[in-house]
C-alpha atoms as a PDB file:
ATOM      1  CA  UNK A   1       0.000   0.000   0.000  1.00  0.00           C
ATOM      2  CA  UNK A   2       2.576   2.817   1.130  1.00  0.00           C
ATOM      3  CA  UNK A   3       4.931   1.904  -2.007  1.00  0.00           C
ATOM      4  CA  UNK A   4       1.811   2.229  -4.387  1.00  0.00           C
ATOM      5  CA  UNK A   5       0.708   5.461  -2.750  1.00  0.00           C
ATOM      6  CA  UNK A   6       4.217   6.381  -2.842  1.00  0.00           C
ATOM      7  CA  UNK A   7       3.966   5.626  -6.886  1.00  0.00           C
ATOM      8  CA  UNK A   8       1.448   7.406  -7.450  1.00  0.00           C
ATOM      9  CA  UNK A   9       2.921  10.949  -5.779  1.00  0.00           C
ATOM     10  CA  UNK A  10       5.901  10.385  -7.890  1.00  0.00           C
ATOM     11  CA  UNK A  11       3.811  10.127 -10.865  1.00  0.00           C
ATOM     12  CA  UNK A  12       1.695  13.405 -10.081  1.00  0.00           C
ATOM     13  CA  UNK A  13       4.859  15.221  -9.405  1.00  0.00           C
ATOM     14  CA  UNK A  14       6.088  14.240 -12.460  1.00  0.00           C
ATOM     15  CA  UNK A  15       3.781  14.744 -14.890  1.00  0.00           C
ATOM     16  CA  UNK A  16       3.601  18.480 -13.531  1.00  0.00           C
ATOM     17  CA  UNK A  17       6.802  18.492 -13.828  1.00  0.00           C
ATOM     18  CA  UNK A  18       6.905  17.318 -17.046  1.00  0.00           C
ATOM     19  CA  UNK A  19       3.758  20.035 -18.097  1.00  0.00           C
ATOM     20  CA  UNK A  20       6.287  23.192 -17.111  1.00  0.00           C
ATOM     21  CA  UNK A  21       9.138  22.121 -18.037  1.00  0.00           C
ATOM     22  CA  UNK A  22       7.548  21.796 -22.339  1.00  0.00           C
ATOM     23  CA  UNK A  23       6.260  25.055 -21.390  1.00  0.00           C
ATOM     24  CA  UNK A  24       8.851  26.790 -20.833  1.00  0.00           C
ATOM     25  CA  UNK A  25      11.520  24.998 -22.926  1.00  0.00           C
ATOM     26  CA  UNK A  26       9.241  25.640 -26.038  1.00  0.00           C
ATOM     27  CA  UNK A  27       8.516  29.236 -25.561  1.00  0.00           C
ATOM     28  CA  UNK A  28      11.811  31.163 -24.758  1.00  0.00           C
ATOM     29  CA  UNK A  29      11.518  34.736 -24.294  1.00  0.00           C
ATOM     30  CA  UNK A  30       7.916  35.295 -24.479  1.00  0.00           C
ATOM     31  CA  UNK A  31       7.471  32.427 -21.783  1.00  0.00           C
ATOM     32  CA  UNK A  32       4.966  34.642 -20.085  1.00  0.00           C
ATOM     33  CA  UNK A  33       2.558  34.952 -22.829  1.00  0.00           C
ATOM     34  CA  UNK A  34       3.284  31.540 -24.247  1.00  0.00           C
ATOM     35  CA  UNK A  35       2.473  29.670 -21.171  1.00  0.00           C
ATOM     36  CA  UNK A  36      -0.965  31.670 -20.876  1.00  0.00           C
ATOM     37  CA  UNK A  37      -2.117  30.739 -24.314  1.00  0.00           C
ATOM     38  CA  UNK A  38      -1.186  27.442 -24.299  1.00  0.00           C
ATOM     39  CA  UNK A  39      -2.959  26.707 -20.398  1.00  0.00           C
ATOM     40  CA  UNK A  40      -3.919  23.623 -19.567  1.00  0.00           C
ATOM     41  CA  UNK A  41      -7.028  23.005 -16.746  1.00  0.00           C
ATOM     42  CA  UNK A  42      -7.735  20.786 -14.266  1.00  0.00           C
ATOM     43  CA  UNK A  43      -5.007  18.231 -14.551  1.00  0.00           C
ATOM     44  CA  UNK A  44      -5.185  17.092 -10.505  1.00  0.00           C
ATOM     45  CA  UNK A  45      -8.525  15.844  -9.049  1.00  0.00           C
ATOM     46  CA  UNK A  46      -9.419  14.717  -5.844  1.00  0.00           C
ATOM     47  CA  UNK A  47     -13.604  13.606  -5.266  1.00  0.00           C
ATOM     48  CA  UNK A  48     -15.850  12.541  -2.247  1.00  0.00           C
ATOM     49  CA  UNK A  49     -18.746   9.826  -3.282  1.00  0.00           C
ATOM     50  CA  UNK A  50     -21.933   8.289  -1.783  1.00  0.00           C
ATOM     51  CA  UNK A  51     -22.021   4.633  -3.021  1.00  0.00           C
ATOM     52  CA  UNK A  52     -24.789   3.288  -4.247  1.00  0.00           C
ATOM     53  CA  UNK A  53     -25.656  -0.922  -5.105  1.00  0.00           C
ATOM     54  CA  UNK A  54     -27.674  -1.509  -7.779  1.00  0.00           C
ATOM     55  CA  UNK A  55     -28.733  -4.663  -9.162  1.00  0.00           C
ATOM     56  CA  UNK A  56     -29.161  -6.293  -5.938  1.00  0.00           C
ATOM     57  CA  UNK A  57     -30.310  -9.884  -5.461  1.00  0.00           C
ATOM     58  CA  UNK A  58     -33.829 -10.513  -3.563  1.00  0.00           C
ATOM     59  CA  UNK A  59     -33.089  -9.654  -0.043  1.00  0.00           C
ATOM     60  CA  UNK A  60     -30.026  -7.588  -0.238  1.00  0.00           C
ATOM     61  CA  UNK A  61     -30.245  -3.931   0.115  1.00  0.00           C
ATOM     62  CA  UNK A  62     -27.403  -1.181   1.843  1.00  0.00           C
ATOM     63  CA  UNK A  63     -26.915  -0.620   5.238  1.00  0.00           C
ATOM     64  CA  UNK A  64     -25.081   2.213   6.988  1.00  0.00           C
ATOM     65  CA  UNK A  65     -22.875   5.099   4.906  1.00  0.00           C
ATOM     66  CA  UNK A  66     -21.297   4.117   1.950  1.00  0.00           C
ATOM     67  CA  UNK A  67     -18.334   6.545   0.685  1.00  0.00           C
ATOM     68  CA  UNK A  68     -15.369   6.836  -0.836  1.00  0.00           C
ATOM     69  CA  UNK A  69     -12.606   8.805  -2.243  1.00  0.00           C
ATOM     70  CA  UNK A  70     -10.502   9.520  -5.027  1.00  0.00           C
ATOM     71  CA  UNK A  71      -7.143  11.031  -6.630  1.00  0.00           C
ATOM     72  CA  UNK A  72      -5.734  11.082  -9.328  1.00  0.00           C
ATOM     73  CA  UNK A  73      -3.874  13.010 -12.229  1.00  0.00           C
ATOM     74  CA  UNK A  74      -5.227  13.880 -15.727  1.00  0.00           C
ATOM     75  CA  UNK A  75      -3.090  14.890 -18.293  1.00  0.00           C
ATOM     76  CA  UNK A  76      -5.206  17.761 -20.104  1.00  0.00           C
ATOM     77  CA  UNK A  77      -4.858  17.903 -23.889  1.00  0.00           C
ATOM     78  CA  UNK A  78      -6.631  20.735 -25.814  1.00  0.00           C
ATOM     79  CA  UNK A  79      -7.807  20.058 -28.985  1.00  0.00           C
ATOM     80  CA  UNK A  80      -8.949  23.257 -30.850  1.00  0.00           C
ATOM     81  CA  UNK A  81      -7.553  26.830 -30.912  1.00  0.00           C
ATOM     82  CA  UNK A  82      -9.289  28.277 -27.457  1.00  0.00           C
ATOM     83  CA  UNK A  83      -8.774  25.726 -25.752  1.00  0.00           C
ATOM     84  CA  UNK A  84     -12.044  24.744 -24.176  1.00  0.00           C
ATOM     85  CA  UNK A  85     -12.411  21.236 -25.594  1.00  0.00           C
ATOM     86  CA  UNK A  86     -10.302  18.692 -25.131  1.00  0.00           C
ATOM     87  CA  UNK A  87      -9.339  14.899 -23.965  1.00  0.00           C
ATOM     88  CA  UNK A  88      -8.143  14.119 -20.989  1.00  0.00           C
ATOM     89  CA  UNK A  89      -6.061  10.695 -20.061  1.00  0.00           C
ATOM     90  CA  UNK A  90      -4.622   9.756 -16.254  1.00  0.00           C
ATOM     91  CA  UNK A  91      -4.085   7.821 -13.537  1.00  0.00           C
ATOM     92  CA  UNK A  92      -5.885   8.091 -10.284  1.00  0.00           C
ATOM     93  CA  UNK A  93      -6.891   5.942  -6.802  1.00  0.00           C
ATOM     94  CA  UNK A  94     -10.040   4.969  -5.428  1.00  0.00           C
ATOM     95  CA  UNK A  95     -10.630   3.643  -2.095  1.00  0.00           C
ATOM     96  CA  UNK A  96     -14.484   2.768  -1.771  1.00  0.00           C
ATOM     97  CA  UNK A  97     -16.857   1.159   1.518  1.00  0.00           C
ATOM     98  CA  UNK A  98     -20.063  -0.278   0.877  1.00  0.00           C
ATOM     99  CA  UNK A  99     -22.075  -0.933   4.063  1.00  0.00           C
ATOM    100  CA  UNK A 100     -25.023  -4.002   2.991  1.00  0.00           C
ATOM    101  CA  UNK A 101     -26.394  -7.053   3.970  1.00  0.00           C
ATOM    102  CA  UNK A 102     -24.244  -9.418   1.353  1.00  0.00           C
ATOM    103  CA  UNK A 103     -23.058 -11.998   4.133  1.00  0.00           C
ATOM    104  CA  UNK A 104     -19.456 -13.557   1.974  1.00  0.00           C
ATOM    105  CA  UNK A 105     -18.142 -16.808   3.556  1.00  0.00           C
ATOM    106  CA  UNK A 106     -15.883 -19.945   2.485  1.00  0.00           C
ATOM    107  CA  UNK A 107     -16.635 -23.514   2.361  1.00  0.00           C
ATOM    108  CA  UNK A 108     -14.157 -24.906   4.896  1.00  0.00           C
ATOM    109  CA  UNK A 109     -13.926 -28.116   2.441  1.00  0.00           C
ATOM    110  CA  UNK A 110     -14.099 -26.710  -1.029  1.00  0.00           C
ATOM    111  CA  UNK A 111     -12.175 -23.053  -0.328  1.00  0.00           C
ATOM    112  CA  UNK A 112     -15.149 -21.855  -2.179  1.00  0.00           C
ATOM    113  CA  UNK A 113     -16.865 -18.661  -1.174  1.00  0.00           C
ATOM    114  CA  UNK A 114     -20.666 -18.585  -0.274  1.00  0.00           C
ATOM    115  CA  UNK A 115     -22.515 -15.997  -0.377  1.00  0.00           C
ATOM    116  CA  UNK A 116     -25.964 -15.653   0.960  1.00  0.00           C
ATOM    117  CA  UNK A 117     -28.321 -12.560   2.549  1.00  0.00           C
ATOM    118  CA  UNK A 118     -28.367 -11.643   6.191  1.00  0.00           C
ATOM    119  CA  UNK A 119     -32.223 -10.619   5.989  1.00  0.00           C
ATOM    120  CA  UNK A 120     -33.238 -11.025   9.351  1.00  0.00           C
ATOM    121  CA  UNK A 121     -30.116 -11.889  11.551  1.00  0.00           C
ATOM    122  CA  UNK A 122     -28.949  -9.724  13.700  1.00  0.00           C
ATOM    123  CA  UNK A 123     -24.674  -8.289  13.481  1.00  0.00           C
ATOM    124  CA  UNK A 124     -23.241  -5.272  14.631  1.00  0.00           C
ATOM    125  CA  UNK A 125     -21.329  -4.401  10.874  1.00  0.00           C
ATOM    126  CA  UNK A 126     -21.107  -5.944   7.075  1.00  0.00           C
ATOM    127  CA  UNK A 127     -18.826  -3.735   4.731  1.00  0.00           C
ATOM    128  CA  UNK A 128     -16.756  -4.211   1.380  1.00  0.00           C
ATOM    129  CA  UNK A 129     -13.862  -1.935   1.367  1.00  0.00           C
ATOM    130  CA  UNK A 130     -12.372  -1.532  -2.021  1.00  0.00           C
ATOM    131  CA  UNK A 131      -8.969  -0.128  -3.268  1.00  0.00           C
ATOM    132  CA  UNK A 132      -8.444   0.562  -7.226  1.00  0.00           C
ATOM    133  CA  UNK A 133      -5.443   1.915  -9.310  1.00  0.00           C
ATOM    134  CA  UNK A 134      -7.807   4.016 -12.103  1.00  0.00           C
ATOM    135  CA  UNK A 135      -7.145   5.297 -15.794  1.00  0.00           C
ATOM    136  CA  UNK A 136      -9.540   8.145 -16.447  1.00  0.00           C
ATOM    137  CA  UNK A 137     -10.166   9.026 -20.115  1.00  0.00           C
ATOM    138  CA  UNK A 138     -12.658  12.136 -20.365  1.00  0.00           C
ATOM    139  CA  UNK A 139     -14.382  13.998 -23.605  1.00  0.00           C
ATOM    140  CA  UNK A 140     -13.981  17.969 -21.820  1.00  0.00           C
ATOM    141  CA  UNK A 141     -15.970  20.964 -22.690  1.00  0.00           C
ATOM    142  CA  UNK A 142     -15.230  24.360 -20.413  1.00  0.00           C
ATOM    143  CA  UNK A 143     -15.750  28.191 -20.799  1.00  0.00           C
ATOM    144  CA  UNK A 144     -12.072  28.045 -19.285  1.00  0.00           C
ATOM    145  CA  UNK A 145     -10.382  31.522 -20.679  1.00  0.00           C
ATOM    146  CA  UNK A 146      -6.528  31.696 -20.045  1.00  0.00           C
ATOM    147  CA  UNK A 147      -6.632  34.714 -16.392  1.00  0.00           C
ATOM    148  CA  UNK A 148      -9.055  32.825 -14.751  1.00  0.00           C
ATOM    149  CA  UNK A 149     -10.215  29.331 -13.367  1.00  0.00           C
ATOM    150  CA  UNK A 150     -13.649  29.886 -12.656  1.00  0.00           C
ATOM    151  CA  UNK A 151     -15.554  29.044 -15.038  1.00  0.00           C
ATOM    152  CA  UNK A 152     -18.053  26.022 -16.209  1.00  0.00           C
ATOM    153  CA  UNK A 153     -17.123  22.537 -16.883  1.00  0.00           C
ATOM    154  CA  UNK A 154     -18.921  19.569 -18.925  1.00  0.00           C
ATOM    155  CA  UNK A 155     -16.655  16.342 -18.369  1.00  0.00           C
ATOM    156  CA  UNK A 156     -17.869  13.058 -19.466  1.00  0.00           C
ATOM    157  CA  UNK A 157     -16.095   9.819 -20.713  1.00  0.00           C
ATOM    158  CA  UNK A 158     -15.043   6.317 -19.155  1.00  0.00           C
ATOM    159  CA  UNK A 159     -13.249   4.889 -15.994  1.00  0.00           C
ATOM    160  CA  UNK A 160     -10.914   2.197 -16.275  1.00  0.00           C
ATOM    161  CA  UNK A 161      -9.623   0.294 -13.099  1.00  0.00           C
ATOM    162  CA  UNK A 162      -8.250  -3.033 -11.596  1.00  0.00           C
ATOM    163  CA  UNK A 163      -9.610  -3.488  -8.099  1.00  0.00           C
ATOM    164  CA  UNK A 164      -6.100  -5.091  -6.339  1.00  0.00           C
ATOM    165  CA  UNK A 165      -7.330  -5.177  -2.985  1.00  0.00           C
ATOM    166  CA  UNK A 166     -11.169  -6.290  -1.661  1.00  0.00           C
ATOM    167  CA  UNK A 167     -12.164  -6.869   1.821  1.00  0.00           C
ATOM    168  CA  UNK A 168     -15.371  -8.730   3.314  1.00  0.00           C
ATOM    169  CA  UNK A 169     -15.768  -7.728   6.953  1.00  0.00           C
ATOM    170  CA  UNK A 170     -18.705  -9.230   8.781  1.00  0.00           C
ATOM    171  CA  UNK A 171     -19.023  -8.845  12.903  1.00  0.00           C
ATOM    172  CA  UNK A 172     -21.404 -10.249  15.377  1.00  0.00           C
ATOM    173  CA  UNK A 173     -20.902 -10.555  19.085  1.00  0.00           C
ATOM    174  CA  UNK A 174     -18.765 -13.318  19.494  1.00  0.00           C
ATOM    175  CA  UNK A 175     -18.420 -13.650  16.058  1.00  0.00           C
ATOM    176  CA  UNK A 176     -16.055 -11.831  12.580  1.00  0.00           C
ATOM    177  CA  UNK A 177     -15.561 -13.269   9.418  1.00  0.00           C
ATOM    178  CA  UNK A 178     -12.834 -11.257   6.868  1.00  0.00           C
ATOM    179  CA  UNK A 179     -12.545 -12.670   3.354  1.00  0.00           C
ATOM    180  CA  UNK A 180      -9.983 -10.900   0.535  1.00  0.00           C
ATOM    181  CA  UNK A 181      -9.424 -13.905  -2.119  1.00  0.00           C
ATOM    182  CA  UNK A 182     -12.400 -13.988  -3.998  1.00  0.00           C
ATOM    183  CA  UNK A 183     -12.660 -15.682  -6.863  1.00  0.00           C
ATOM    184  CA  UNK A 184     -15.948 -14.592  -8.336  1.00  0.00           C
ATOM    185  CA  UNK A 185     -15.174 -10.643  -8.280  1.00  0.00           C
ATOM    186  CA  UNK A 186     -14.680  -8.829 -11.447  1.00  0.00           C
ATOM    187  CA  UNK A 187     -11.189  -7.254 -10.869  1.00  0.00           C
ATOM    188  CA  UNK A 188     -11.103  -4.905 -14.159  1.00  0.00           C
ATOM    189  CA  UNK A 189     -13.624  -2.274 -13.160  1.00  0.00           C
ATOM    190  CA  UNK A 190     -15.127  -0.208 -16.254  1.00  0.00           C
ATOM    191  CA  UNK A 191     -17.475   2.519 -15.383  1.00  0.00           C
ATOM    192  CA  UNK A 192     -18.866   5.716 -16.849  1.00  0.00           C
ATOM    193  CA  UNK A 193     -18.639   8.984 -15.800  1.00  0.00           C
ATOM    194  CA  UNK A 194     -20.186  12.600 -15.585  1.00  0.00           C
ATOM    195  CA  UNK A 195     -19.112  15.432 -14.326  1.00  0.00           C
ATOM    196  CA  UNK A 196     -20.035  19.616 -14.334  1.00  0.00           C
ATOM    197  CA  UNK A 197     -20.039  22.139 -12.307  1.00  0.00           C
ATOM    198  CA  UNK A 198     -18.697  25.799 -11.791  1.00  0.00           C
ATOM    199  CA  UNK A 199     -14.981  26.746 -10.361  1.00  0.00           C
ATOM    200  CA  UNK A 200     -14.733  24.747  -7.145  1.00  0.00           C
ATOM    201  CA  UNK A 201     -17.980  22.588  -6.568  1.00  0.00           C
ATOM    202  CA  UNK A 202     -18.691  20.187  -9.571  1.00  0.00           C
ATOM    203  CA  UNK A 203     -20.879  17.564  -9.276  1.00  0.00           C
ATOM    204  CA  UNK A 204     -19.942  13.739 -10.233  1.00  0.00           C
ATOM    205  CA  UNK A 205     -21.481  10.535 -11.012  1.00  0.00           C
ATOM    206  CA  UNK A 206     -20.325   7.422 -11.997  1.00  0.00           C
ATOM    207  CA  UNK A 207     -22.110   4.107 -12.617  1.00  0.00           C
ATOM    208  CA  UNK A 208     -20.350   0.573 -13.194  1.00  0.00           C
ATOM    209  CA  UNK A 209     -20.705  -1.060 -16.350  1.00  0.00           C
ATOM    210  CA  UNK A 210     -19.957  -4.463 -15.223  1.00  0.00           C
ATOM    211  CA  UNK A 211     -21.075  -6.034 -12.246  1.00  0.00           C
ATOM    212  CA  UNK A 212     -18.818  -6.417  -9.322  1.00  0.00           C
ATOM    213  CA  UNK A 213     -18.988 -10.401  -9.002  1.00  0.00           C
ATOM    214  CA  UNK A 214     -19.466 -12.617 -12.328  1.00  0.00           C
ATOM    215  CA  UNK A 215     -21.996 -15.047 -12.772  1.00  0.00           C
ATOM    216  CA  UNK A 216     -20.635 -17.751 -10.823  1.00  0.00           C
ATOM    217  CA  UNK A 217     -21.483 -15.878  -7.508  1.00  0.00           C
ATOM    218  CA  UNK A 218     -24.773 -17.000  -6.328  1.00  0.00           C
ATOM    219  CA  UNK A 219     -27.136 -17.010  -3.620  1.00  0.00           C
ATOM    220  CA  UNK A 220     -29.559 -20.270  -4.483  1.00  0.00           C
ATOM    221  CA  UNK A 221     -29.908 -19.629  -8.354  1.00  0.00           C
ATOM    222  CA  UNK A 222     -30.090 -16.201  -8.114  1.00  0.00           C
ATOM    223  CA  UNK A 223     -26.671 -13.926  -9.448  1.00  0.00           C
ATOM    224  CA  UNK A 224     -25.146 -11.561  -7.355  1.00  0.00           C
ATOM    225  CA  UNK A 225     -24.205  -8.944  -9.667  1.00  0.00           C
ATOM    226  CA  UNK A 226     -24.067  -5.442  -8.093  1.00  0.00           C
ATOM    227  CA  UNK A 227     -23.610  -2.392  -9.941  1.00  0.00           C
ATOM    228  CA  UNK A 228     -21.948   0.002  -7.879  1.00  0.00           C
ATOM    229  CA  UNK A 229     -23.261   4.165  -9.063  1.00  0.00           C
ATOM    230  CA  UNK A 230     -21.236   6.889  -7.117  1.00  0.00           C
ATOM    231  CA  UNK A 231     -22.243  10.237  -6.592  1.00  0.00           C
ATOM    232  CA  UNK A 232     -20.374  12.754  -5.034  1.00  0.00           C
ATOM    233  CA  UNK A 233     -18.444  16.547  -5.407  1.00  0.00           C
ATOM    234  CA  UNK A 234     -15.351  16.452  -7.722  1.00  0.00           C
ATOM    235  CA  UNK A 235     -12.234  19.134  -7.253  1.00  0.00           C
ATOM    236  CA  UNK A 236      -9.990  20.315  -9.412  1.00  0.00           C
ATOM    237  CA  UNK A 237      -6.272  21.856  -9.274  1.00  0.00           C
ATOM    238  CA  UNK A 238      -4.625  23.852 -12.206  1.00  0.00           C
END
């Protein structure tokens, strides 16, 4: 965990790095005027979410807050002459809870897990914590002019992630069961996303399109599935 996070601030630092140094290298004496025509917008992110289940099975619903939160860098690449469309390709982080009734064990024979609902029993907490390396890609539209950063934002496109580390925590009095090997989760996470808002506060969604387990979890003959939506406030820096 501290080596990936450790990554990933490298990689930020770099790629700003990276953004200033072009500038100024490319532009010479008029690096003043050359950097504010050829701006760039909203290349860091950072986002709070409510998470949402969809797609439940019969008798499995959310219980308790769901959040989570995300980073990330997005490399910002204009693609007309003002500047206020363009595509934008990164790498972020995304650590997620989801508080619901999904009860996850293991066959002590097999090593396979079961899954089943805990409609009706009494425990204390149920939550999936989930941690994913990400790789936004984003259509943007702005009304972004070079001397200022307020201004309105339209980004949509597609979320991209492998989900490395999953957690099942389940506690009763006198009782916990923790599972993190699970065979029947869909690692590769692909999900779409919204976003707009003005200067600071920008509203986000996202919605998974995959399910979270495949087709061989299930409780009786019924599929697990679970389509996890987020929504949530996304900020932005330079």
């Amino acid at each position: 965990m501290k080596r990936l996070l450790l990554f990933l601030s490298l990689f930020l630092l770099a790629c700003h790095g990276f953004g200033q140094e072009t500038a100024s290298d490319d532009l010479g004496p008029q690096k003043k005027k050359a950097l504010d025509s050829l701006y760039r917008e909203d290349q860091f992110y950072v986002g709070l979410t409510f998470n949402l289940l969809w797609n439940t099975p019969p008798d499995v619903g959310q219980s308790g807050f769901s959040g989570g939160f995300h980073l990330g860098y997005t490399r910002d690449m204009p693609i007309n002459k003002r500047r206020n469309i363009a595509i934008g390709l990164g790498l972020g982080y995304s650590i997620n809870t989801y508080g619901q009734n999904l009860f996850i064990g293991e066959n002590e024979e097999t090593g396979q897990s079961i899954f089943s609902s805990l409609e009706g029993i009494d425990f204390d907490r149920n939550r999936f914590t989930t941690h994913l390396v990400e790789a936004p890609l984003e259509f943007r539209w702005r009304t972004s002019v070079p001397d200022t950063h307020k201004f309105w934002r339209i980004y949509t496109g597609l979320r991209v992630g492998y989900l490395y580390y999953f957690n099942s925590n389940f506690e009763q009095p006198g009782n916990q069961v923790g599972q993190t090997k699970i065979d029947e989760l869909n690692r590769w996470r692909v999900g779409a996303t919204f976003t707009f808002g003005w200067n600071t506060f920008n509203f986000h969604f996202y919605y998974s399109l995959n399910p979270l387990f495949n087709n061989n979890a299930l409780i009786g003959t019924e599929e697990v599935g679970l389509n996890v939506a987020k929504i949530g406030l996304m900020f932005y820096i330079l």
